[in-house]
C-alpha atoms as a PDB file:
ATOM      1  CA  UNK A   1      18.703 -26.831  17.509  1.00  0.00           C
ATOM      2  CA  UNK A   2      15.351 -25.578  16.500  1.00  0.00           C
ATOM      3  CA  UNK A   3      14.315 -25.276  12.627  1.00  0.00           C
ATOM      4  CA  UNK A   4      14.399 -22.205  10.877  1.00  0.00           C
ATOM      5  CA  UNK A   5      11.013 -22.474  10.017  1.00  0.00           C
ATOM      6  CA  UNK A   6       7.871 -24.165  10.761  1.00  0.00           C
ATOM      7  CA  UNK A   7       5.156 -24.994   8.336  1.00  0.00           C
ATOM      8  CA  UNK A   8       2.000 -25.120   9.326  1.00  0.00           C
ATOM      9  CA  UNK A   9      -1.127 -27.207   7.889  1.00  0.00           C
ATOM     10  CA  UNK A  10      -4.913 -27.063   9.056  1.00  0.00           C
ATOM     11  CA  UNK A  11      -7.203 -29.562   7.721  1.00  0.00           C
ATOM     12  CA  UNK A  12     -10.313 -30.777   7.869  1.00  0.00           C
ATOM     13  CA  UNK A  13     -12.098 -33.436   5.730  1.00  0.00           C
ATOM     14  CA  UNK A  14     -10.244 -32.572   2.288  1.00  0.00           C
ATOM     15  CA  UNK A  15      -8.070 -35.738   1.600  1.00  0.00           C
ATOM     16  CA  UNK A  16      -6.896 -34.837  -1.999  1.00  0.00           C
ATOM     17  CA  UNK A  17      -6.245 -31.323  -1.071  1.00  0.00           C
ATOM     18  CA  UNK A  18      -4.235 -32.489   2.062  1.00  0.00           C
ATOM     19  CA  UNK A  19      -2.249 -34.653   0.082  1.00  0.00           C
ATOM     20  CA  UNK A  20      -1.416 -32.114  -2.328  1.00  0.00           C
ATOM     21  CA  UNK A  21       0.006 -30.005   0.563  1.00  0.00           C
ATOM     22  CA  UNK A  22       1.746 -32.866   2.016  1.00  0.00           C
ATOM     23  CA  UNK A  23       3.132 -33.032  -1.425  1.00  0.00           C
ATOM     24  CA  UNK A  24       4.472 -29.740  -1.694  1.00  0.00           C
ATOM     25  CA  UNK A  25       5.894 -29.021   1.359  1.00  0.00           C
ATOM     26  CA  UNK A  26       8.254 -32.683   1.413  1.00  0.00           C
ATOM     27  CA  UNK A  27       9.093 -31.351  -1.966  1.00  0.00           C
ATOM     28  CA  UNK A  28      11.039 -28.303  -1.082  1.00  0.00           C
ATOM     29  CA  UNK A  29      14.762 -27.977  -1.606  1.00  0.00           C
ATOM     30  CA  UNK A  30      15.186 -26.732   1.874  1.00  0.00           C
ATOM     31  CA  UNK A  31      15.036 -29.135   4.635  1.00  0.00           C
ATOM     32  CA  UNK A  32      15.477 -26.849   7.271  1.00  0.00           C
ATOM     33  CA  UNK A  33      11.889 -26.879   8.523  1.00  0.00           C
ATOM     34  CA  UNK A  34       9.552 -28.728  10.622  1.00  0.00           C
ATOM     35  CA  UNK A  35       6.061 -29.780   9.162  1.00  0.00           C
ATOM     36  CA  UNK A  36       3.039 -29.730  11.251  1.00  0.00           C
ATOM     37  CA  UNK A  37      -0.120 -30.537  10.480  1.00  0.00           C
ATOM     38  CA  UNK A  38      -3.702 -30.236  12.815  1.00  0.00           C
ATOM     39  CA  UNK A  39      -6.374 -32.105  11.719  1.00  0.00           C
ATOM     40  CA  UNK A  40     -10.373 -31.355  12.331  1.00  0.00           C
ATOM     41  CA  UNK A  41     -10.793 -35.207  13.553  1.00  0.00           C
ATOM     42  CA  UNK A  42     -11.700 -35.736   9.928  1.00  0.00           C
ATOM     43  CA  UNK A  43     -13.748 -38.847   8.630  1.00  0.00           C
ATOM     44  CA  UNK A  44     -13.226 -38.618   5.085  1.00  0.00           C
ATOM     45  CA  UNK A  45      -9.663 -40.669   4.694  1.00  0.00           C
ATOM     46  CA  UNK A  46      -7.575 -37.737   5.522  1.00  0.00           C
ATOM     47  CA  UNK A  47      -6.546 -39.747   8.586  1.00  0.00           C
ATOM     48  CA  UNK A  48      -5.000 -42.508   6.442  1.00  0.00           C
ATOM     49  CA  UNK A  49      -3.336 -40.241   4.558  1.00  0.00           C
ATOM     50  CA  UNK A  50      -1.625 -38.762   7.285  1.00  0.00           C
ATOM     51  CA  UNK A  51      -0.466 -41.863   8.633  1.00  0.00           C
ATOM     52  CA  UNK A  52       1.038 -43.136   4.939  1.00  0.00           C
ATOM     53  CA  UNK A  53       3.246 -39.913   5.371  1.00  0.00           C
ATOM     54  CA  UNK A  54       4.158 -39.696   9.072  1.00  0.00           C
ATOM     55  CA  UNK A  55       7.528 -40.163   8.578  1.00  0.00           C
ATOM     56  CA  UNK A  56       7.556 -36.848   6.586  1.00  0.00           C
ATOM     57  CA  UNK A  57       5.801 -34.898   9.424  1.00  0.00           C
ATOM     58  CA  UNK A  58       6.905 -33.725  12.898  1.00  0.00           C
ATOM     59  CA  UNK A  59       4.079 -33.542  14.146  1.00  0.00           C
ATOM     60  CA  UNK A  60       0.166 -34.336  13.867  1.00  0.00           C
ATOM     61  CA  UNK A  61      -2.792 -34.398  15.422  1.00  0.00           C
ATOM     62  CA  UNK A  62      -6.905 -35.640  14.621  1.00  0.00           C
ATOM     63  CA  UNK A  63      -8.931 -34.319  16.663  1.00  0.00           C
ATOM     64  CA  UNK A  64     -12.084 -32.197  17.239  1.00  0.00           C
ATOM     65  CA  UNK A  65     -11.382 -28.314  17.539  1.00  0.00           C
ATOM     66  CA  UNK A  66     -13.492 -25.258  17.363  1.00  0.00           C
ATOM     67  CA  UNK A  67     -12.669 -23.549  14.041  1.00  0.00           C
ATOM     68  CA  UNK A  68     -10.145 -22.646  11.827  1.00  0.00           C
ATOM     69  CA  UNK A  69      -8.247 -20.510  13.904  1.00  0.00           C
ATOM     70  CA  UNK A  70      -8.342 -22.728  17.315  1.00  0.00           C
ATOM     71  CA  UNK A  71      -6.609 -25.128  14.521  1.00  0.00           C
ATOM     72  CA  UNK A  72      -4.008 -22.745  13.713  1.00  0.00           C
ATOM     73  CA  UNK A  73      -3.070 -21.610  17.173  1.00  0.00           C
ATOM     74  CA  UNK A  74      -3.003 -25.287  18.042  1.00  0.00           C
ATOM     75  CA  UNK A  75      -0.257 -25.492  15.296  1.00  0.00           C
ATOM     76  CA  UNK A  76       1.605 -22.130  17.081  1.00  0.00           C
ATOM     77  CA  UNK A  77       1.767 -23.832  20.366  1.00  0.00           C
ATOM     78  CA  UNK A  78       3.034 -27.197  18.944  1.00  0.00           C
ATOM     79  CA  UNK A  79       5.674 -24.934  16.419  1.00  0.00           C
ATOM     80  CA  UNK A  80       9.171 -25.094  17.200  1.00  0.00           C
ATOM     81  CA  UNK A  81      10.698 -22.679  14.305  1.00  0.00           C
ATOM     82  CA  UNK A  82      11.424 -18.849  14.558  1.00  0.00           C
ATOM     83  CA  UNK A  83       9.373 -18.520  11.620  1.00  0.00           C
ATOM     84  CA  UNK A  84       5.997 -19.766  10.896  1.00  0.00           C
ATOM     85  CA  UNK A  85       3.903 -20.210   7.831  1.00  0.00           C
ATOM     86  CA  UNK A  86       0.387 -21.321   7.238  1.00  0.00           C
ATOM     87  CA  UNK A  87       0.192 -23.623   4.407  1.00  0.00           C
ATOM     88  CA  UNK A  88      -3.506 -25.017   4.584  1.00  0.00           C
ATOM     89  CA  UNK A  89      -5.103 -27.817   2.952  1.00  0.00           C
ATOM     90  CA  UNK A  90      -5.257 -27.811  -0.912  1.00  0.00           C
ATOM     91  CA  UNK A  91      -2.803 -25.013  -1.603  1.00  0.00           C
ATOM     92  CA  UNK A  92       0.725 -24.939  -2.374  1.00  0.00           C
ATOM     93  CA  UNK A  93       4.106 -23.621  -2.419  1.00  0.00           C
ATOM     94  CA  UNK A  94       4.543 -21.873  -5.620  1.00  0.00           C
ATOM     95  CA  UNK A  95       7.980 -24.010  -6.898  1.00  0.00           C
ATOM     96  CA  UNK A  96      10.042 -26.566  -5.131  1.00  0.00           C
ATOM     97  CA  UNK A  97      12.508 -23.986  -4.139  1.00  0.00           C
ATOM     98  CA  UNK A  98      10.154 -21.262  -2.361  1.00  0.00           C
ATOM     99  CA  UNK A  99      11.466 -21.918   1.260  1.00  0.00           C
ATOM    100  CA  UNK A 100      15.255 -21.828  -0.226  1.00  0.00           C
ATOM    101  CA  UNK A 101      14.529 -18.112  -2.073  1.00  0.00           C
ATOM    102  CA  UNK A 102      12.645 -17.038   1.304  1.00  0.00           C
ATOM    103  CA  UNK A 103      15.412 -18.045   3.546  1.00  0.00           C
ATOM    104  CA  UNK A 104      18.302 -15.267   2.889  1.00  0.00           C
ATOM    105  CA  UNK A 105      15.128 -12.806   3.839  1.00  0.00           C
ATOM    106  CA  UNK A 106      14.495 -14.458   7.097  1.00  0.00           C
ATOM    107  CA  UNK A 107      16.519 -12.670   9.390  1.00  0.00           C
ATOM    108  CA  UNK A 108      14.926  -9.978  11.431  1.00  0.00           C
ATOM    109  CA  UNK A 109      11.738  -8.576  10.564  1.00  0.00           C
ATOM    110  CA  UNK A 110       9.189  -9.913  12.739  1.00  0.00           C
ATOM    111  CA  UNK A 111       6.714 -10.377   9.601  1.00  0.00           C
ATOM    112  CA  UNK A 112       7.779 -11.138   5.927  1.00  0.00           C
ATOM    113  CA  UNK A 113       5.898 -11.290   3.683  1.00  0.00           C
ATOM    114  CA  UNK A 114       5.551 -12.021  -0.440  1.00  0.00           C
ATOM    115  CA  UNK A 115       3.507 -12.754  -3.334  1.00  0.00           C
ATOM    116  CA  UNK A 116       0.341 -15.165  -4.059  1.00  0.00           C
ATOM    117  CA  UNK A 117      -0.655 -16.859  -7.086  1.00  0.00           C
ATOM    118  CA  UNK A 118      -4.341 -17.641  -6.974  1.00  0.00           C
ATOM    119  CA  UNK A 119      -6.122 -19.657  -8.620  1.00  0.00           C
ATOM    120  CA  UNK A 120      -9.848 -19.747  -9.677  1.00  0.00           C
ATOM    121  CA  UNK A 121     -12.245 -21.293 -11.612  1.00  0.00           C
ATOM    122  CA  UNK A 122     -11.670 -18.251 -14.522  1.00  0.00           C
ATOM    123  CA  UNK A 123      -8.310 -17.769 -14.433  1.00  0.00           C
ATOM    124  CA  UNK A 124      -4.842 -17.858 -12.790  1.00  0.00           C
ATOM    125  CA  UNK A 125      -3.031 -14.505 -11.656  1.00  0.00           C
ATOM    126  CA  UNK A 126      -0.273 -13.028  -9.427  1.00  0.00           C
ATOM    127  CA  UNK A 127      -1.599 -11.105  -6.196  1.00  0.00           C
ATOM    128  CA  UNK A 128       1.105  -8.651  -5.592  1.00  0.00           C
ATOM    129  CA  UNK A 129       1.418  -6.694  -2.070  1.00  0.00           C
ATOM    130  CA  UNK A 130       2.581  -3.258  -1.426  1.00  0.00           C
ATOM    131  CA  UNK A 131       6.074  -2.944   0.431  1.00  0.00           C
ATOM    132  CA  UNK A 132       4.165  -0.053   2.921  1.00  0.00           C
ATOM    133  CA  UNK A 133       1.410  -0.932   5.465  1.00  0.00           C
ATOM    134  CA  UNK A 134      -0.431   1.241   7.186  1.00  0.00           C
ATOM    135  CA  UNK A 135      -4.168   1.217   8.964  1.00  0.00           C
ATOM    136  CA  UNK A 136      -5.809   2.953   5.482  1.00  0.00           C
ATOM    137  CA  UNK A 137      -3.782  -0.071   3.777  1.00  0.00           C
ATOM    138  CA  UNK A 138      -5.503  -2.620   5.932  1.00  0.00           C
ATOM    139  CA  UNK A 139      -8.700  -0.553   5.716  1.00  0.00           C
ATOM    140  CA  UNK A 140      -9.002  -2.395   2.134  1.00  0.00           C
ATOM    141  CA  UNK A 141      -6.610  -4.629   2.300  1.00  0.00           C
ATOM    142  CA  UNK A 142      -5.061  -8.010   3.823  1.00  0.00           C
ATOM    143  CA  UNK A 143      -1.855 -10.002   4.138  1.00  0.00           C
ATOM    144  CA  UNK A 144      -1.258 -13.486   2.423  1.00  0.00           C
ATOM    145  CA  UNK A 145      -1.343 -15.864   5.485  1.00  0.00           C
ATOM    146  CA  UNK A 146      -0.054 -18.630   2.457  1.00  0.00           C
ATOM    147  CA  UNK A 147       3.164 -16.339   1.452  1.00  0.00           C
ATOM    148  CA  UNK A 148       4.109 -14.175   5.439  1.00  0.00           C
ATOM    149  CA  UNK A 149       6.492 -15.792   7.303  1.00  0.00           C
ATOM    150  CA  UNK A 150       5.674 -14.878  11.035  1.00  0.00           C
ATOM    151  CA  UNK A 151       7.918 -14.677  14.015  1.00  0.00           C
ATOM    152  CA  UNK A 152       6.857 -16.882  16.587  1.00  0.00           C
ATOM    153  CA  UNK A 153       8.119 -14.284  19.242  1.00  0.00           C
ATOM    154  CA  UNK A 154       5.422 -12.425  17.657  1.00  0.00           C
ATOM    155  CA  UNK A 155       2.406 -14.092  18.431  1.00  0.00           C
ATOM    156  CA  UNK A 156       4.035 -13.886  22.242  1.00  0.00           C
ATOM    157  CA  UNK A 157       3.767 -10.400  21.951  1.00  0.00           C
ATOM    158  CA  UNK A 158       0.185  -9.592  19.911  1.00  0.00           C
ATOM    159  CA  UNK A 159      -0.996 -13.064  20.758  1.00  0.00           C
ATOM    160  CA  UNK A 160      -2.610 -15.806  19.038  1.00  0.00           C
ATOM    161  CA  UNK A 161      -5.519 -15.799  16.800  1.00  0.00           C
ATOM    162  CA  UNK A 162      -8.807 -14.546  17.951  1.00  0.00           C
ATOM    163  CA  UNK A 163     -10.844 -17.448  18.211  1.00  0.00           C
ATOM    164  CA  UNK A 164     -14.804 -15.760  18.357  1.00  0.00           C
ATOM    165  CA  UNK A 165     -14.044 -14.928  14.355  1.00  0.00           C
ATOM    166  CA  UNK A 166     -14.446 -18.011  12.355  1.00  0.00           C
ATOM    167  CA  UNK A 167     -12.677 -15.848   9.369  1.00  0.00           C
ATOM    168  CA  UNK A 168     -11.175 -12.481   9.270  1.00  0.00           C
ATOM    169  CA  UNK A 169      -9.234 -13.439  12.415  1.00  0.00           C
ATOM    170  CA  UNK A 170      -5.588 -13.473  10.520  1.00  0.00           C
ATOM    171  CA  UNK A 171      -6.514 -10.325   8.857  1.00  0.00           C
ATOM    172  CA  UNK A 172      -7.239  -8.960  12.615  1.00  0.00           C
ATOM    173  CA  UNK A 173      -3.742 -10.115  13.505  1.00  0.00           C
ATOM    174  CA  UNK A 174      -2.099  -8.525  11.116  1.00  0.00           C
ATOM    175  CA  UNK A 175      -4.090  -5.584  11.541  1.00  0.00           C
ATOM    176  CA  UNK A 176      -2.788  -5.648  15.310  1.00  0.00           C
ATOM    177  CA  UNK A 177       0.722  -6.964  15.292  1.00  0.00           C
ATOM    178  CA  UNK A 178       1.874  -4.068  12.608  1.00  0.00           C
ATOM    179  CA  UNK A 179      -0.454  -1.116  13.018  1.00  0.00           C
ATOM    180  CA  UNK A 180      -0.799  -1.038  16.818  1.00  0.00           C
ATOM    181  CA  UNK A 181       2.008  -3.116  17.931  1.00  0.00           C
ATOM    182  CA  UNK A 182       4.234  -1.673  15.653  1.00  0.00           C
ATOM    183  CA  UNK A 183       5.474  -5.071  14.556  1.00  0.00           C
ATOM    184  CA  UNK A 184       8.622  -4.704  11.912  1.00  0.00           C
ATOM    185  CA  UNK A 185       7.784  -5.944   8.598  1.00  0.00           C
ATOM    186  CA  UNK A 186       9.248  -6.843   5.075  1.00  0.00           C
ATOM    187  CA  UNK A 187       7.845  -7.659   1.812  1.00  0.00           C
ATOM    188  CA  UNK A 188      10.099  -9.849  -0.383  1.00  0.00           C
ATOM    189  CA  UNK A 189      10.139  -9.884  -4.118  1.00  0.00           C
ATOM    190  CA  UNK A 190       9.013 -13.393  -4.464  1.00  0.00           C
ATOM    191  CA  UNK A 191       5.714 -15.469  -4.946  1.00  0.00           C
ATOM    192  CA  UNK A 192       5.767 -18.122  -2.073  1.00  0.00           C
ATOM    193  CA  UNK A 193       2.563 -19.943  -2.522  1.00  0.00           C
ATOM    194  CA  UNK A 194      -0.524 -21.045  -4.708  1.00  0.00           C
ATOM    195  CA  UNK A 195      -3.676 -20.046  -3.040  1.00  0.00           C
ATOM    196  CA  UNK A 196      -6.870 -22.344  -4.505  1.00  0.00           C
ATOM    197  CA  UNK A 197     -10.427 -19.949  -4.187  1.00  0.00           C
ATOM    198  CA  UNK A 198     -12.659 -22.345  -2.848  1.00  0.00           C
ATOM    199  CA  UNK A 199     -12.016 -21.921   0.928  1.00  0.00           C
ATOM    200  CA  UNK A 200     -14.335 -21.337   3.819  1.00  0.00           C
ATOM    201  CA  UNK A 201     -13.146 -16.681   3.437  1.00  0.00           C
ATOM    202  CA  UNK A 202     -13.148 -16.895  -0.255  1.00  0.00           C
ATOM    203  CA  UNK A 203     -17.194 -17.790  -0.328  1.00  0.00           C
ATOM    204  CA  UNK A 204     -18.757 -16.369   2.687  1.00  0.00           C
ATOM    205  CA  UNK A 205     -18.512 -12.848   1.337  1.00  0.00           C
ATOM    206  CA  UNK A 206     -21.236 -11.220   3.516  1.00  0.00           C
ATOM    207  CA  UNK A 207     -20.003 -13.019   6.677  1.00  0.00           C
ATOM    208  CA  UNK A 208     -16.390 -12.111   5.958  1.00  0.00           C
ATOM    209  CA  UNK A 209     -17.531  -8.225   5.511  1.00  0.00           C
ATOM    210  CA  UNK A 210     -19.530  -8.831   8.957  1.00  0.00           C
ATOM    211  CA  UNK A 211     -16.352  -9.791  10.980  1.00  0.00           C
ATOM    212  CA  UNK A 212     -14.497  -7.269   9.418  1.00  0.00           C
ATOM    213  CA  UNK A 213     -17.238  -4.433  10.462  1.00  0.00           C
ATOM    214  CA  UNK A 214     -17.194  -6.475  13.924  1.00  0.00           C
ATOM    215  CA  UNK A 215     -13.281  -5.626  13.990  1.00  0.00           C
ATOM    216  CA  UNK A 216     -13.190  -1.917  13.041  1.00  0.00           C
ATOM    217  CA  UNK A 217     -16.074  -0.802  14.931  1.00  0.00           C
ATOM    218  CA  UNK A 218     -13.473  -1.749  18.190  1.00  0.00           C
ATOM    219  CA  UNK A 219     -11.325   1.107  15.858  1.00  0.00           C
ATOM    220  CA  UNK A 220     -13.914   3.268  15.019  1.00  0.00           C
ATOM    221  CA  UNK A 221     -12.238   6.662  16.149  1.00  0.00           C
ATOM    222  CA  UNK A 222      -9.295   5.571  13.937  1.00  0.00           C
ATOM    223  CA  UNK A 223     -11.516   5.175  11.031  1.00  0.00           C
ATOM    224  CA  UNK A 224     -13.454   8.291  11.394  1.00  0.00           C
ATOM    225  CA  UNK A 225      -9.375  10.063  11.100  1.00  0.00           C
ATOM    226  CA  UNK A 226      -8.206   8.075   8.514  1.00  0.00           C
ATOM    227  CA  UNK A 227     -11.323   9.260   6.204  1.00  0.00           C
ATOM    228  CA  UNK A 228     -10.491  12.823   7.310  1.00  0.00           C
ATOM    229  CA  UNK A 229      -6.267  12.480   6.621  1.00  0.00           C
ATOM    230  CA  UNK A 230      -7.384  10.463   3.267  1.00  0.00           C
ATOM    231  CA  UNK A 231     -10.077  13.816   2.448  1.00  0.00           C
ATOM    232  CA  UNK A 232      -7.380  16.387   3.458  1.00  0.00           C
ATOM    233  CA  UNK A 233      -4.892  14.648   1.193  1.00  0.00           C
ATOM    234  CA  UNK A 234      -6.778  14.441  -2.006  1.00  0.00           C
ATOM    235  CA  UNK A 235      -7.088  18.207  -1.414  1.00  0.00           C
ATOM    236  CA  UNK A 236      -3.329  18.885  -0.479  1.00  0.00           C
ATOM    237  CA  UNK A 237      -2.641  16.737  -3.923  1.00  0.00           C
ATOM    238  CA  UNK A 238      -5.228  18.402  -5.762  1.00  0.00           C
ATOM    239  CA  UNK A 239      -3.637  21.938  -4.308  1.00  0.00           C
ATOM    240  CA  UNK A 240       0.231  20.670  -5.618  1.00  0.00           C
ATOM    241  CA  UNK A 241      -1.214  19.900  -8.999  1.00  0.00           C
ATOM    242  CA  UNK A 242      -2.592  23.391  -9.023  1.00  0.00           C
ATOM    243  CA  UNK A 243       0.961  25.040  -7.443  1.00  0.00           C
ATOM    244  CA  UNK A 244       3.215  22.951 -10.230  1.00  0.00           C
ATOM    245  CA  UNK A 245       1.172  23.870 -13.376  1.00  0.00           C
ATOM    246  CA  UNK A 246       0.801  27.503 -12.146  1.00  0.00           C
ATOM    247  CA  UNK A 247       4.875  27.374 -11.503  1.00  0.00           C
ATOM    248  CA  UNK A 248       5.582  25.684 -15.090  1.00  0.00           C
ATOM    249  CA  UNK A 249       3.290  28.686 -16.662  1.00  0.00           C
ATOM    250  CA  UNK A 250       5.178  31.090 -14.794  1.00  0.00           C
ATOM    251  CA  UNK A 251       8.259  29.668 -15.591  1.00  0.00           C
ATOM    252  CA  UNK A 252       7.337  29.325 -19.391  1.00  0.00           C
ATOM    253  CA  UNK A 253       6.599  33.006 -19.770  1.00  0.00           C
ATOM    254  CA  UNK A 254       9.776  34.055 -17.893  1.00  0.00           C
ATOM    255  CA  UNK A 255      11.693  32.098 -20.751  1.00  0.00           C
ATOM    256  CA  UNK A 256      10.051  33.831 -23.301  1.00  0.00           C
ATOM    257  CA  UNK A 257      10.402  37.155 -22.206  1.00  0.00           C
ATOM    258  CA  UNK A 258      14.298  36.405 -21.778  1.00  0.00           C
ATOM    259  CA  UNK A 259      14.317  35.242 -25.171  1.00  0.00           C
ATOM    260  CA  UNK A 260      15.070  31.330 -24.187  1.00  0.00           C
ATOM    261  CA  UNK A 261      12.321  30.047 -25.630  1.00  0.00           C
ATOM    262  CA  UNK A 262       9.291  30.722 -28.291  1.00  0.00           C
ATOM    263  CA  UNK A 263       5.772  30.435 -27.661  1.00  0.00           C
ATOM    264  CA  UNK A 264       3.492  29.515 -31.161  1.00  0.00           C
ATOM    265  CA  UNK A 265       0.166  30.811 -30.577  1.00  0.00           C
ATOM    266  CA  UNK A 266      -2.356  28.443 -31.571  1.00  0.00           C
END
């Protein structure tokens, strides 16, 4: 019988941090997931630390790849759960129990999805997500690979990772699988994992905006329509606010001239 879920680690020459993962995810209450972890061919010791803890893992690999997301879709391929989630070097589920409080939500939607703590040199905080997607939504916007819990029947039908982007190419998935696939999807009230700001899309801010601009220019017509709905809405909202104080006015004097109420001049 195949796991519920599998969990999913890419590394690549970050022993502590791949411990620490390691750490986490044998730590969980749940047992009912697999644990598999792809490996850069690193030279730094992470080797040796996956061997001290291959009886905790299902599956691993060393060796060369091409990139973060060649790593991940490695990881797909080798994945034997109906759900996967990306848990990558150095970060962490958020308690002990986050696979048991995600489990009861695991039961249909092709993409769920919770809540990220992140942590940064300044200061920790909660990333919450919105319950609604939508193309203006991803416009700005971006799913927690460390907290979404994805189908694996999913990736059959958008397909894997896009391997030419070396960083946006989750967000390009996402982007995909729910606004053009029509993907179902469901956020759950939960934070699922710790998310550590020092990785590869968290300090290549110009490159990150590059392969994002590389992605939406294939959706530029979309774009252009989105600005004009998001334009004609601010002016159907800015109309309403107009319609509802002229209708409370109007309503106001009505009272007064029945007597209900009394207006005080000022």
């Amino acid at each position: 019988m195949n796991p519920k879920i599998s969990v999913i680690t890419i590394a690549y020459n970050n022993k502590e941090g791949l411990e620490k993962t390691i750490k986490s995810v044998i730590a969980q209450t749940s047992k009912d997931f697999e644990y598999i972890i792809i490996d850069g061919n690193s030279d730094d010791g992470s080797k040796e630390i996956l061997k001290r803890y291959s009886n905790k893992i299902d599956y691993w690999i060393s060796e060369p790849d091409h990139g973060i997301y060649n790593a991940m879709n490695k990881g797909i391929r080798a994945s034997n759960g109906e759900y996967l989630i990306f848990l990558n070097s150095g970060d962490e589920f958020y308690t002990d129990q986050s696979l048991e409080k995600a489990f009861p939500y695991l039961s249909d939607a092709d993409i769920v999805y919770g809540d990220l703590q992140i942590v940064n040199k300044q200061d920790i905080f909660i990333k919450k997500y919105n319950d609604s997607l939508s193309f203006h939504y991803f416009y700005i916007e971006s799913l927690p690979h460390p907290s979404t819990f994805i189908k694996k029947t999913a990736f059959e039908k958008v397909g894997l990772y896009d391997e030419t982007l070396k960083i946006v190419a989750d967000w390009e998935w996402f982007l995909e699988a729910i606004v053009f696939k029509q993907c179902s999807f469901k956020y759950i009230p939960i934070i699922v994992s710790t998310f550590y700001l020092d990785g590869v899309s968290s300090i290549n801010n110009k490159e990150v905006q590059k392969e994002r601009n590389r992605v939406l220019d294939k959706y530029s017509y979309i774009v252009k329509d989105m600005i004009q709905i998001e334009e004609l809405r601010k002016k159907t909202t800015s109309f309403e606010h107009r319609y509802n104080h002229l209708k409370q006015y109007r309503l106001v004097k009505l009272l007064a001239a029945l007597k209900l109420i009394t207006i005080r001049e000022k």
